[in-house]
N, C-alpha and C. Protein backbone atom coordinates (compact mmCIF):
# COMPACT_ATOMS: atom_id res chain seq x y z
N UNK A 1 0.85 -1.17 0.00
CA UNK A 1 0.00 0.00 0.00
C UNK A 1 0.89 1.23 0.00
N UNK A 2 0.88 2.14 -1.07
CA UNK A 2 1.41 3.54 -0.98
C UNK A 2 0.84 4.53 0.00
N UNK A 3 1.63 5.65 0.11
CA UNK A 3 1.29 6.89 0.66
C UNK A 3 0.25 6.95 -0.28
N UNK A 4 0.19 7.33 -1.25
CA UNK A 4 -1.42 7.73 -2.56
C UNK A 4 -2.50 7.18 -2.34
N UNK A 5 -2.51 5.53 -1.68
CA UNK A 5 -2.92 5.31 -1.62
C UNK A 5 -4.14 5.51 -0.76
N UNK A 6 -3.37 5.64 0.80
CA UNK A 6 -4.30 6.35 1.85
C UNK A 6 -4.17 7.78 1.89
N UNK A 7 -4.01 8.54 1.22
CA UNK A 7 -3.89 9.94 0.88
C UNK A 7 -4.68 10.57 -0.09
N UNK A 8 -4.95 9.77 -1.24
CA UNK A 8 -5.09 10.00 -2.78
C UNK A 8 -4.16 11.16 -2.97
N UNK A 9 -3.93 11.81 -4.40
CA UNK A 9 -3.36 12.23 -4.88
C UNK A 9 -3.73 13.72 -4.85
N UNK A 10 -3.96 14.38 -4.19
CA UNK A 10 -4.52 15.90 -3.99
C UNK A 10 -4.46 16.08 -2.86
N UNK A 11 -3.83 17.45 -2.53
CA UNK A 11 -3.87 17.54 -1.02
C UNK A 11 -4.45 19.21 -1.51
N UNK A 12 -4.83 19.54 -0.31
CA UNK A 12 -5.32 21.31 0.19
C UNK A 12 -4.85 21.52 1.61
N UNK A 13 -4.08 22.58 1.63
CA UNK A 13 -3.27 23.89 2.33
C UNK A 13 -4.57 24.68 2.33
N UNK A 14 -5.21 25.11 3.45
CA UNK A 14 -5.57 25.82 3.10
C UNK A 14 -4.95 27.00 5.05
N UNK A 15 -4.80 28.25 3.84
CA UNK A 15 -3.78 28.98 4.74
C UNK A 15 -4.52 30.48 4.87
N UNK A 16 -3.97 31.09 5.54
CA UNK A 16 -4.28 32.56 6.08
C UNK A 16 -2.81 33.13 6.01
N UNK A 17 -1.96 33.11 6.20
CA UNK A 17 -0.25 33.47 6.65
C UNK A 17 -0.11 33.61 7.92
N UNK A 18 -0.77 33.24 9.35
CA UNK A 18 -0.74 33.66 10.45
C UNK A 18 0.44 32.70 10.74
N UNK A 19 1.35 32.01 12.05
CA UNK A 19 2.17 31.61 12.37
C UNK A 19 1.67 30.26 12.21
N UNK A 20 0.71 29.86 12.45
CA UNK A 20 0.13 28.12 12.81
C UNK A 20 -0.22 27.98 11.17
N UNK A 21 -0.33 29.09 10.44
CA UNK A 21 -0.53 28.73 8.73
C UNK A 21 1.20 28.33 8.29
N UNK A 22 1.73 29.02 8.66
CA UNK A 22 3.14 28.67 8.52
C UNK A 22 3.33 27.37 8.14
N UNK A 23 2.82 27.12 9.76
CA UNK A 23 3.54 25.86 10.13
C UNK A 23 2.72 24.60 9.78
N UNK A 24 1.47 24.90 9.27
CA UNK A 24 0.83 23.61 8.74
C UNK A 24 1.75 24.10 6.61
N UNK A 25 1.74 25.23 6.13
CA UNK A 25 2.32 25.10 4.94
C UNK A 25 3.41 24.41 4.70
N UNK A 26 4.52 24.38 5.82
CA UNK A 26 5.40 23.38 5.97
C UNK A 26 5.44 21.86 5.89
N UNK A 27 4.66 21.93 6.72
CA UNK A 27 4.03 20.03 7.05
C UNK A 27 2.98 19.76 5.48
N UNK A 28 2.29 20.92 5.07
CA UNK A 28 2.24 20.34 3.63
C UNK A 28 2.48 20.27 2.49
N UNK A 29 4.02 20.76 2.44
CA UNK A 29 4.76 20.77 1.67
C UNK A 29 5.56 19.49 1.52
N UNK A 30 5.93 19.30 2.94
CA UNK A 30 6.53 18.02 3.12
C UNK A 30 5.90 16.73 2.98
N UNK A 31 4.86 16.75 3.45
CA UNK A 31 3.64 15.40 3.11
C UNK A 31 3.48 15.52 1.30
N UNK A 32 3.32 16.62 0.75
CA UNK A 32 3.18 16.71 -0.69
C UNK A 32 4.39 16.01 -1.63
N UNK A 33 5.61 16.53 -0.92
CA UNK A 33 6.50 15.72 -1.89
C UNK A 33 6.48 14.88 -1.32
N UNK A 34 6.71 14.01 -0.02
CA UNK A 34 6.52 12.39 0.72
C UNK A 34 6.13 11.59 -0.19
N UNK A 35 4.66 12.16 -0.59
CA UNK A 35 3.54 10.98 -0.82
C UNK A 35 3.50 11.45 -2.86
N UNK A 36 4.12 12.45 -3.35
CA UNK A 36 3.94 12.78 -4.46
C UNK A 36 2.26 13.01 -5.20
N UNK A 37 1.85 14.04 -4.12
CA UNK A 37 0.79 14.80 -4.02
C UNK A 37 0.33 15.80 -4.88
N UNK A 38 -0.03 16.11 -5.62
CA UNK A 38 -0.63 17.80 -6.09
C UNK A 38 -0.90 18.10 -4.90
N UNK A 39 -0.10 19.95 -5.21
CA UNK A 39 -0.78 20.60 -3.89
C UNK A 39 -1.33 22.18 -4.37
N UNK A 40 -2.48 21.81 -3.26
CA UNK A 40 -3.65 23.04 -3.68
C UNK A 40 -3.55 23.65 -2.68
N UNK A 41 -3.99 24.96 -3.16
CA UNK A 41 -3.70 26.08 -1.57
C UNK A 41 -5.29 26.83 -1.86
N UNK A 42 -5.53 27.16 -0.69
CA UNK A 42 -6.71 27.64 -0.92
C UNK A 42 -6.61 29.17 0.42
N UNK A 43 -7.19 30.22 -0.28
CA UNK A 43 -7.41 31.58 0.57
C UNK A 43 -8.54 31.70 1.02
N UNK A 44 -9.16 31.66 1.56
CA UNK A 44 -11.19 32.47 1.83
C UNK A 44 -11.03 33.65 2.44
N UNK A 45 -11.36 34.63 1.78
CA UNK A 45 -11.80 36.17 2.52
C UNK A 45 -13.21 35.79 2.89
N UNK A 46 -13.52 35.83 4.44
CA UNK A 46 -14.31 36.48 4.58
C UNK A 46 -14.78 37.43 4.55
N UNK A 47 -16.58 37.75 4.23
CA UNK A 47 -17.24 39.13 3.79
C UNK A 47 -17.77 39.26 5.03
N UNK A 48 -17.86 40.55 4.84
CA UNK A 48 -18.21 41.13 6.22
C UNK A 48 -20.23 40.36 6.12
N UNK A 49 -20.68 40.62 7.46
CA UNK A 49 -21.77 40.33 7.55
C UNK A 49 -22.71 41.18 6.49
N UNK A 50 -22.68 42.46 6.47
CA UNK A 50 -23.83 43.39 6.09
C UNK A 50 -23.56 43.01 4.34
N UNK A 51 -22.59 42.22 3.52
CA UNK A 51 -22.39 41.97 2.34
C UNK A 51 -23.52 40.58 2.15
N UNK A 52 -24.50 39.96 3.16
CA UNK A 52 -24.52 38.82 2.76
C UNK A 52 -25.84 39.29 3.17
N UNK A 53 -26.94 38.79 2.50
CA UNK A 53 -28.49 38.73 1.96
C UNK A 53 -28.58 37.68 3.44
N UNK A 54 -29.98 37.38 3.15
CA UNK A 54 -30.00 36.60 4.28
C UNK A 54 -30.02 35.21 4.00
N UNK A 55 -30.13 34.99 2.75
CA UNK A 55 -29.62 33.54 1.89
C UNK A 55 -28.19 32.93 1.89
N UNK A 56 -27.14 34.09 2.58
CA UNK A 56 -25.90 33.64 2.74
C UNK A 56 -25.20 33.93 1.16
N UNK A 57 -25.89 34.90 0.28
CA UNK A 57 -25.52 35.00 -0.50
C UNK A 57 -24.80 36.66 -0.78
N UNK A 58 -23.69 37.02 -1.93
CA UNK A 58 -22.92 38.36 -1.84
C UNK A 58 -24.16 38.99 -1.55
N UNK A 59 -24.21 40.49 -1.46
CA UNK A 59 -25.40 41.44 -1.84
C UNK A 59 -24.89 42.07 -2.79
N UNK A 60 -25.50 43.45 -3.06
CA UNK A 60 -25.47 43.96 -4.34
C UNK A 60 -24.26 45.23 -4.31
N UNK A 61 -23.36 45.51 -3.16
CA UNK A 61 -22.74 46.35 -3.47
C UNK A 61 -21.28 45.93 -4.00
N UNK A 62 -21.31 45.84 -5.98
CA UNK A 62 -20.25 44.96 -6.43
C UNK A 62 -19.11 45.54 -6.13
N UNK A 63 -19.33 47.34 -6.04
CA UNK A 63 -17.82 48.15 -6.32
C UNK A 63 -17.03 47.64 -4.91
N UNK A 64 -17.78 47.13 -3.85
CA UNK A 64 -16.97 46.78 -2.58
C UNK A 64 -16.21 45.87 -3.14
N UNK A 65 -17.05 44.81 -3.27
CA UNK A 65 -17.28 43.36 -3.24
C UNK A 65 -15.84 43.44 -4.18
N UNK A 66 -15.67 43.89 -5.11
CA UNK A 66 -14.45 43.60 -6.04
C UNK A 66 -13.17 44.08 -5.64
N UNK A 67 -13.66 45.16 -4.64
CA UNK A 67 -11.96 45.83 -3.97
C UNK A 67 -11.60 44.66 -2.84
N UNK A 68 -12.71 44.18 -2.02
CA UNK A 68 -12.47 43.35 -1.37
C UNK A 68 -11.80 42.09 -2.16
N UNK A 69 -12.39 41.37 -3.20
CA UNK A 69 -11.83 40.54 -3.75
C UNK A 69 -10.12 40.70 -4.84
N UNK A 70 -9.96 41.96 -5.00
CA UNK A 70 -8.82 42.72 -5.58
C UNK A 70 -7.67 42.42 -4.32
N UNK A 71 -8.14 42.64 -3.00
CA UNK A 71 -6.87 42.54 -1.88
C UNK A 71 -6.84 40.84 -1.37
N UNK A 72 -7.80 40.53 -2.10
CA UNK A 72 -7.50 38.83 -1.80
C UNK A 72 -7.13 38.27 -2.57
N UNK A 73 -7.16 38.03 -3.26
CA UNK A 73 -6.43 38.26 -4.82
C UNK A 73 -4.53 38.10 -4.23
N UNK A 74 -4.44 39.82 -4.25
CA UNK A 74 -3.30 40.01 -3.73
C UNK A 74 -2.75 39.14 -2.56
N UNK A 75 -3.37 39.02 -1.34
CA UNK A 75 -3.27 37.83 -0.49
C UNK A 75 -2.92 36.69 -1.09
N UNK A 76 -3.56 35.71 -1.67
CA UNK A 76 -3.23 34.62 -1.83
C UNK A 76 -2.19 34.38 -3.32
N UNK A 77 -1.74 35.73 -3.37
CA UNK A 77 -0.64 35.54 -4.71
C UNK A 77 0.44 35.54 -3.36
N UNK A 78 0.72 36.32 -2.35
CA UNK A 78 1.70 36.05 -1.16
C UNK A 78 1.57 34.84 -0.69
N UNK A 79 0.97 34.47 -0.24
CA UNK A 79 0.54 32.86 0.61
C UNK A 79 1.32 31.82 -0.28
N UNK A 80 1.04 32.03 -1.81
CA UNK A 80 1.10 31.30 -2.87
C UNK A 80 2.64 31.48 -2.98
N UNK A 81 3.45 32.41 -2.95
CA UNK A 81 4.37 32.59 -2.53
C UNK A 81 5.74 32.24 -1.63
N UNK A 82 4.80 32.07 -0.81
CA UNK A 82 5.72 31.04 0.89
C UNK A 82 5.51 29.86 0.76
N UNK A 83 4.75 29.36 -0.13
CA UNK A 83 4.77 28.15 -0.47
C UNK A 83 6.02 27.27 -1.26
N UNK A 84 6.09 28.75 -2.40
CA UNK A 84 7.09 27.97 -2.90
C UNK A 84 8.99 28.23 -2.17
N UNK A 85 8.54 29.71 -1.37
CA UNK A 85 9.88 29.64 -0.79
C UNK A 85 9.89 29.03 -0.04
N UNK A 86 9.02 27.87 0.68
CA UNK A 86 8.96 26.60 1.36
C UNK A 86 9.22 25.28 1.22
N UNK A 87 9.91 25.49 -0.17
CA UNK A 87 10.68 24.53 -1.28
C UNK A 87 9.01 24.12 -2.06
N UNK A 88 8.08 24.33 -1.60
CA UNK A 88 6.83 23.68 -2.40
C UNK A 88 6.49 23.82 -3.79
N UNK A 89 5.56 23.08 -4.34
CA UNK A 89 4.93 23.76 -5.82
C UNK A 89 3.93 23.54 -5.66
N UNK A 90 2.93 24.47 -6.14
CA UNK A 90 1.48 24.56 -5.78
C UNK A 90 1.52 24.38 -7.64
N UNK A 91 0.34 23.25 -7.18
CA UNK A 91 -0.64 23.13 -8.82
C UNK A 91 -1.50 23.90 -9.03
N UNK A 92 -2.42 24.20 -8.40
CA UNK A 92 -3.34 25.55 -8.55
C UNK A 92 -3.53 26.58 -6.98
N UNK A 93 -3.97 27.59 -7.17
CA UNK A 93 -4.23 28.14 -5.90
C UNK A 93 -5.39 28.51 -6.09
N UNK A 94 -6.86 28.20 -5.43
CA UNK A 94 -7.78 28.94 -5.22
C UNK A 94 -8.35 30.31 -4.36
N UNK A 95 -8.81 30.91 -4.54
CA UNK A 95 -9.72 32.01 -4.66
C UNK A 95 -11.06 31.61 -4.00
N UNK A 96 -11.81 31.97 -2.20
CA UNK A 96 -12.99 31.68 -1.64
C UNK A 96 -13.51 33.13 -1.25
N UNK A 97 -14.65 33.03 -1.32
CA UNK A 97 -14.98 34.17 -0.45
C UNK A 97 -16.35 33.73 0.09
N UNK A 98 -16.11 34.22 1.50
CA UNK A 98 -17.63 33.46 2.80
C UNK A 98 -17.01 33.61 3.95
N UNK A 99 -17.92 32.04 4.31
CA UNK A 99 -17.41 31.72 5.52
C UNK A 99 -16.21 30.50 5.52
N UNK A 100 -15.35 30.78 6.18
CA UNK A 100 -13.93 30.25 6.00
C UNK A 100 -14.29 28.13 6.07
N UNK A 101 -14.00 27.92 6.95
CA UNK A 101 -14.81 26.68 7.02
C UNK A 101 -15.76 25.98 5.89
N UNK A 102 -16.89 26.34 5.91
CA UNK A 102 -17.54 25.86 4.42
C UNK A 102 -16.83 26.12 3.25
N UNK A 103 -16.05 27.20 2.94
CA UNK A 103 -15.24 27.13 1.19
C UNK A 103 -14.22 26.13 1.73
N UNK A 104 -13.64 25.92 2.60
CA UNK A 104 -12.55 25.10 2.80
C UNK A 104 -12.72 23.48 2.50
N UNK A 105 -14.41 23.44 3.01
CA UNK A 105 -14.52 22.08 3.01
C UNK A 105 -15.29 21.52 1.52
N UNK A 106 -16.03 22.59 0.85
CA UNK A 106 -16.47 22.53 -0.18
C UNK A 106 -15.25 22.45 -1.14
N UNK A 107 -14.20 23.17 -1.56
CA UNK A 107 -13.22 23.32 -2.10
C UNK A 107 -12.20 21.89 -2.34
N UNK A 108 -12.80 20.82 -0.92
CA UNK A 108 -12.44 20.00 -0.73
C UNK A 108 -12.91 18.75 -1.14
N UNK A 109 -14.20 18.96 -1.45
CA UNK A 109 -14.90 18.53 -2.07
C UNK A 109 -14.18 18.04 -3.55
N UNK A 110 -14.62 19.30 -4.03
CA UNK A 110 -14.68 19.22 -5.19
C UNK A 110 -13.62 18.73 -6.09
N UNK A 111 -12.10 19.28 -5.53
CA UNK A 111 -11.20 18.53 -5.97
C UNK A 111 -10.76 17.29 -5.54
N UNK A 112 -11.90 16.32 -4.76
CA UNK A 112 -11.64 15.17 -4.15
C UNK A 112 -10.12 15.23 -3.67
N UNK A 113 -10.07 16.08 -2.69
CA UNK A 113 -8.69 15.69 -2.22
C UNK A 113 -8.77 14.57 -1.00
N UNK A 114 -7.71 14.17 -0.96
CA UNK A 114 -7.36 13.39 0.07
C UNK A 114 -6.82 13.69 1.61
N UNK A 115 -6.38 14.99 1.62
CA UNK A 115 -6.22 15.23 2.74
C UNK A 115 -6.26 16.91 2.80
N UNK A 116 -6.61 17.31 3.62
CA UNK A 116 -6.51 18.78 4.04
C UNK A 116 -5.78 19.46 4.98
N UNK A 117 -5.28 20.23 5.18
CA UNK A 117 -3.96 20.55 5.88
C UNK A 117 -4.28 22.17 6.29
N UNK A 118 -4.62 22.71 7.91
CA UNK A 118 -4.86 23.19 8.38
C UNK A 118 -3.88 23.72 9.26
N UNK A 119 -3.92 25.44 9.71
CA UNK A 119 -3.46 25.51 11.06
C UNK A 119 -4.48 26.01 12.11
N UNK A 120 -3.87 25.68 13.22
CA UNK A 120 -4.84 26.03 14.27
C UNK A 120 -4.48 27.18 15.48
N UNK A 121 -4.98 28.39 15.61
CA UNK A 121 -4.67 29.14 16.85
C UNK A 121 -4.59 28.41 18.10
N UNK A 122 -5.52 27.31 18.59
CA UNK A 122 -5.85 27.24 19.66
C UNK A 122 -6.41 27.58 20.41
N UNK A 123 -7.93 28.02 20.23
CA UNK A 123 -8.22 28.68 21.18
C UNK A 123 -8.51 27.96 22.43
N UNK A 124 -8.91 28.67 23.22
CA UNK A 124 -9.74 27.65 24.49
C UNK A 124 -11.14 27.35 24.35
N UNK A 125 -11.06 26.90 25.53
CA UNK A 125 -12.68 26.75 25.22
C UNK A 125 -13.95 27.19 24.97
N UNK A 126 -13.99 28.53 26.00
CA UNK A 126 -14.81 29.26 25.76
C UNK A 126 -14.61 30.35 24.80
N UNK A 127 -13.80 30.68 24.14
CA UNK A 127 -13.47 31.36 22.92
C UNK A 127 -13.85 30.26 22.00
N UNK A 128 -13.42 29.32 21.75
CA UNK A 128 -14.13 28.31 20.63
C UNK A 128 -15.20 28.05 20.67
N UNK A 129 -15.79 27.93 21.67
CA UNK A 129 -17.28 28.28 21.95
C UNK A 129 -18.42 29.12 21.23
N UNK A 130 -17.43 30.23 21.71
CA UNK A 130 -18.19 31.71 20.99
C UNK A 130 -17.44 32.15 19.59
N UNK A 131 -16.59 32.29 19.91
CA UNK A 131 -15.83 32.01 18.39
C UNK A 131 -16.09 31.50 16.97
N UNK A 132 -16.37 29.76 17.37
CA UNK A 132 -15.88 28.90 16.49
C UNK A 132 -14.50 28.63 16.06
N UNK A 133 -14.37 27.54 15.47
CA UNK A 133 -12.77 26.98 15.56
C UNK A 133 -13.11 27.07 13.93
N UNK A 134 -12.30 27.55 12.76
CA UNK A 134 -12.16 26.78 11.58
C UNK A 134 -12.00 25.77 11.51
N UNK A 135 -10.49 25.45 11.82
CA UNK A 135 -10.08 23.67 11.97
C UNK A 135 -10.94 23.17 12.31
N UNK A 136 -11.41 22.85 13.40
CA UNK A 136 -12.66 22.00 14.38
C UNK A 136 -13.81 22.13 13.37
N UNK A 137 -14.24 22.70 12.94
CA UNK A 137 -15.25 22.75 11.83
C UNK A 137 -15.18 22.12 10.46
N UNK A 138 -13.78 22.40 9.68
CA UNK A 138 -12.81 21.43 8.94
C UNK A 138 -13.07 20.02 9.18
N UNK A 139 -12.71 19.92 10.15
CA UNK A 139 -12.64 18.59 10.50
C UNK A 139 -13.90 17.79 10.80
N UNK A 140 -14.29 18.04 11.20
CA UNK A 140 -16.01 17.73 11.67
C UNK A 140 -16.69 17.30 10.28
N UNK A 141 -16.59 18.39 9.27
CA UNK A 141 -17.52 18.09 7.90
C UNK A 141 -16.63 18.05 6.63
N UNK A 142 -14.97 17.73 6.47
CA UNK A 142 -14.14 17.29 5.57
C UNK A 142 -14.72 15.87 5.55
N UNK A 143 -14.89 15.39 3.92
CA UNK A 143 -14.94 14.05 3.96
C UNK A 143 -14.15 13.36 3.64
N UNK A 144 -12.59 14.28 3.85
CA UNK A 144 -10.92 13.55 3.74
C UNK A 144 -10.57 13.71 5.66
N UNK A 145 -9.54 13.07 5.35
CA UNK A 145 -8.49 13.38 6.47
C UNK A 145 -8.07 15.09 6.61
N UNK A 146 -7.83 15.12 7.75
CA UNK A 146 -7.55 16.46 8.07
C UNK A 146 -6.50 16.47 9.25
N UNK A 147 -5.63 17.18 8.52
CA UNK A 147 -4.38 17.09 9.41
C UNK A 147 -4.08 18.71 10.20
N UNK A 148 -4.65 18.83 11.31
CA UNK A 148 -4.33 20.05 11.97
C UNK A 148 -3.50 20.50 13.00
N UNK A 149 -2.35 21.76 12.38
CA UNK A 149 -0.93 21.83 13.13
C UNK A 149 -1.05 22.91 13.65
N UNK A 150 -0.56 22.40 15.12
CA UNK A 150 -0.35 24.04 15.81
C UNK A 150 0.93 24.23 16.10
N UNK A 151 1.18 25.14 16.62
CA UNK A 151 2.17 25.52 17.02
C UNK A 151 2.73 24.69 18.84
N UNK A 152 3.97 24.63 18.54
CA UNK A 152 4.33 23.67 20.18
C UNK A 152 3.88 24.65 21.17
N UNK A 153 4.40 26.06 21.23
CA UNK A 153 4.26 26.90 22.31
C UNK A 153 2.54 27.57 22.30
N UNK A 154 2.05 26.78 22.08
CA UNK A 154 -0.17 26.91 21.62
C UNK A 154 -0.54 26.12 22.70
N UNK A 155 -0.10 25.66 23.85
CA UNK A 155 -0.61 24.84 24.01
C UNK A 155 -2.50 24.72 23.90
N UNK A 156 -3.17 23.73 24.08
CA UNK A 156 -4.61 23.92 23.44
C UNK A 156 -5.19 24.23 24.49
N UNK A 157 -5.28 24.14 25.95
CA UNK A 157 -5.75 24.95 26.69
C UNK A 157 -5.13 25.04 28.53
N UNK A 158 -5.36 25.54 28.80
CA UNK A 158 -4.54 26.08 30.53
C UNK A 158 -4.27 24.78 30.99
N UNK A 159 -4.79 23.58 30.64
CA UNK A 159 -4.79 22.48 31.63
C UNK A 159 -3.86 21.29 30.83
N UNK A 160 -3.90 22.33 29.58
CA UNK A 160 -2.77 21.00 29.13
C UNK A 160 -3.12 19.65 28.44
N UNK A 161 -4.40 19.71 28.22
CA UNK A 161 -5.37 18.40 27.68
C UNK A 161 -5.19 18.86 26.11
N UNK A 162 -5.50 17.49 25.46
CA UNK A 162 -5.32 17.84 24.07
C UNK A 162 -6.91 17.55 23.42
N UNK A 163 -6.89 18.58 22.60
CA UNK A 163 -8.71 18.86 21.70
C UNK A 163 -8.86 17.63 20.98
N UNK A 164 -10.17 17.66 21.30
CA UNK A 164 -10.63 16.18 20.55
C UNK A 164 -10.25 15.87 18.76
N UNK A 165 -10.06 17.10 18.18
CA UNK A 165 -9.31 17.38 16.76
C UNK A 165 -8.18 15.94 16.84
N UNK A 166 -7.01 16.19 17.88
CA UNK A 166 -5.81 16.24 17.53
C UNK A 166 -6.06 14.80 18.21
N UNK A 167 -7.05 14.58 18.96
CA UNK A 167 -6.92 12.93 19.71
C UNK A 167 -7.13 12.21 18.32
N UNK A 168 -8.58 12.38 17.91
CA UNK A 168 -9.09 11.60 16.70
C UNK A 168 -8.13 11.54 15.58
N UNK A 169 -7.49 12.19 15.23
CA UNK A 169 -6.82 12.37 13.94
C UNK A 169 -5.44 11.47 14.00
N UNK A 170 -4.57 11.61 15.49
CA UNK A 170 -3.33 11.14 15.64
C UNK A 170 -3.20 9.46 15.49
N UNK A 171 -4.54 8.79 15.69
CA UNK A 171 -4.67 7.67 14.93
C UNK A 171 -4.43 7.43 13.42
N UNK A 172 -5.17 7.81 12.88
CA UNK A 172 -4.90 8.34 11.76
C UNK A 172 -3.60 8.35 10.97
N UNK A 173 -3.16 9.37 11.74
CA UNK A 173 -1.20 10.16 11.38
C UNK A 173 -0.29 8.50 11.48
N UNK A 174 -0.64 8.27 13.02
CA UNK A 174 0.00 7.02 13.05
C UNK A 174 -0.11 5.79 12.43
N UNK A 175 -0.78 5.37 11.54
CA UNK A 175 -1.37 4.36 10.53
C UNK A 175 -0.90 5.24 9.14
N UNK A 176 -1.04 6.17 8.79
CA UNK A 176 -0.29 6.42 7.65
C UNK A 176 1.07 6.38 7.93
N UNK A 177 1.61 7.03 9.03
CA UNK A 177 2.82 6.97 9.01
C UNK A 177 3.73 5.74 9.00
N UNK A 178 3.04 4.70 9.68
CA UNK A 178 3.45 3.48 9.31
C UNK A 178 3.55 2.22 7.90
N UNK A 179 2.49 3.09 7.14
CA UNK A 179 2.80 2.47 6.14
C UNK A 179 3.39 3.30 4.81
N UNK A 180 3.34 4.81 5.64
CA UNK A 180 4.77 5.23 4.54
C UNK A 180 5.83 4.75 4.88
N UNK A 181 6.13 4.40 6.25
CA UNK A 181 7.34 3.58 6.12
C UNK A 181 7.94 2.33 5.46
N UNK A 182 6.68 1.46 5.53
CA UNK A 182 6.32 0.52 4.69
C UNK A 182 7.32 0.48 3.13
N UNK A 183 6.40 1.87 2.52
CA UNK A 183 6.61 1.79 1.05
C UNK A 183 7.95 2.39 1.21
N UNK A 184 8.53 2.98 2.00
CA UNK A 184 9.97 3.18 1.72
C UNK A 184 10.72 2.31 2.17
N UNK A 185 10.64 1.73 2.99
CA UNK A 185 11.87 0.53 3.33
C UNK A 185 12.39 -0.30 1.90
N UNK A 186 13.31 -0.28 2.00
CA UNK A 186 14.24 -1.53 0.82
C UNK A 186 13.55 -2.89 0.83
């Protein structure tokens, strides 16, 4: 059994540039060439609330709507960027605009990828609460694997317990990782 195999052949980055985007662009750069992956990067601007009908759809003020999409644009030509000074090559980069979470997972969809590659702030609890978590949301309704990296000094909350994200998934990590070893041994 290959890495491709439990991976398939498409992966999604999907990044912001914050520090924990960093550091998951890293880890999927490296899983991308590992497993000899296409890698997709994906941006979502969120729109502000008062842009969205109550259908969840743009509204009608386009001259915003396009300056907003003009600086995201610009965004994810940078993102797209650190990718490759991350030794990476991105096959395509997409373009979202919403709510971060649903384009991420739709996006994911569509290019049937195999795995998705996230970073995570960490919040606590009651900020994730009220908040919402992207990742945690990612993960919940990706119908790939989802690999979400934080940062070491994040810890996930005051007490030192680890989020149900990173319990469920590290099964996972550890069963692929064992049979990429697999396909590389002599």
């Amino acid at each position: 059994m290959s890495a491709s195999d439990l991976l398939g052949t498409k992966m999604l980055l999907a990044t912001d540039g914050s520090e924990e985007a960093e550091l998951a662009t890293r880890a999927a750069v490296a899983m991308a060439e590992r497993t000899d992956s296409e890698l997709h990067v994906v941006y979502v601007e969120p729109l502000p609330d008062f842009m969205k009908n109550s259908g969840g759809t743009p509204g009608y003020d386009r001259e915003l709507y396009e300056l907003i999409e003009e600086k995201a644009r610009e965004t994810l030509r940078k993102l797209t960027w650190r990718v490759k000074v991350a030794g990476g090559t991105v096959d395509e980069a997409h373009l979202r605009m919403g709510g971060v979470a649903e384009e991420i997972v739709g996006l994911a969809n569509e290019l049937d990828a195999g795995l998705v590659v996230v970073g995570s702030h960490g919040l606590g609890r009651i900020r994730r609460t009220l908040a919402g978590s992207v990742s945690e949301s990612v993960f919940r309704h990706a119908h790939c694997p989802v690999m979400v990296v934080r940062a070491k000094a994040n810890p996930p909350n005051r007490r030192g317990g680890r989020p149900l994200v990173r319990r469920v998934f590290s099964q996972d990590v550890g069963q692929a990782s064992s049979a990429l070893a697999q396909t590389r041994s002599p």
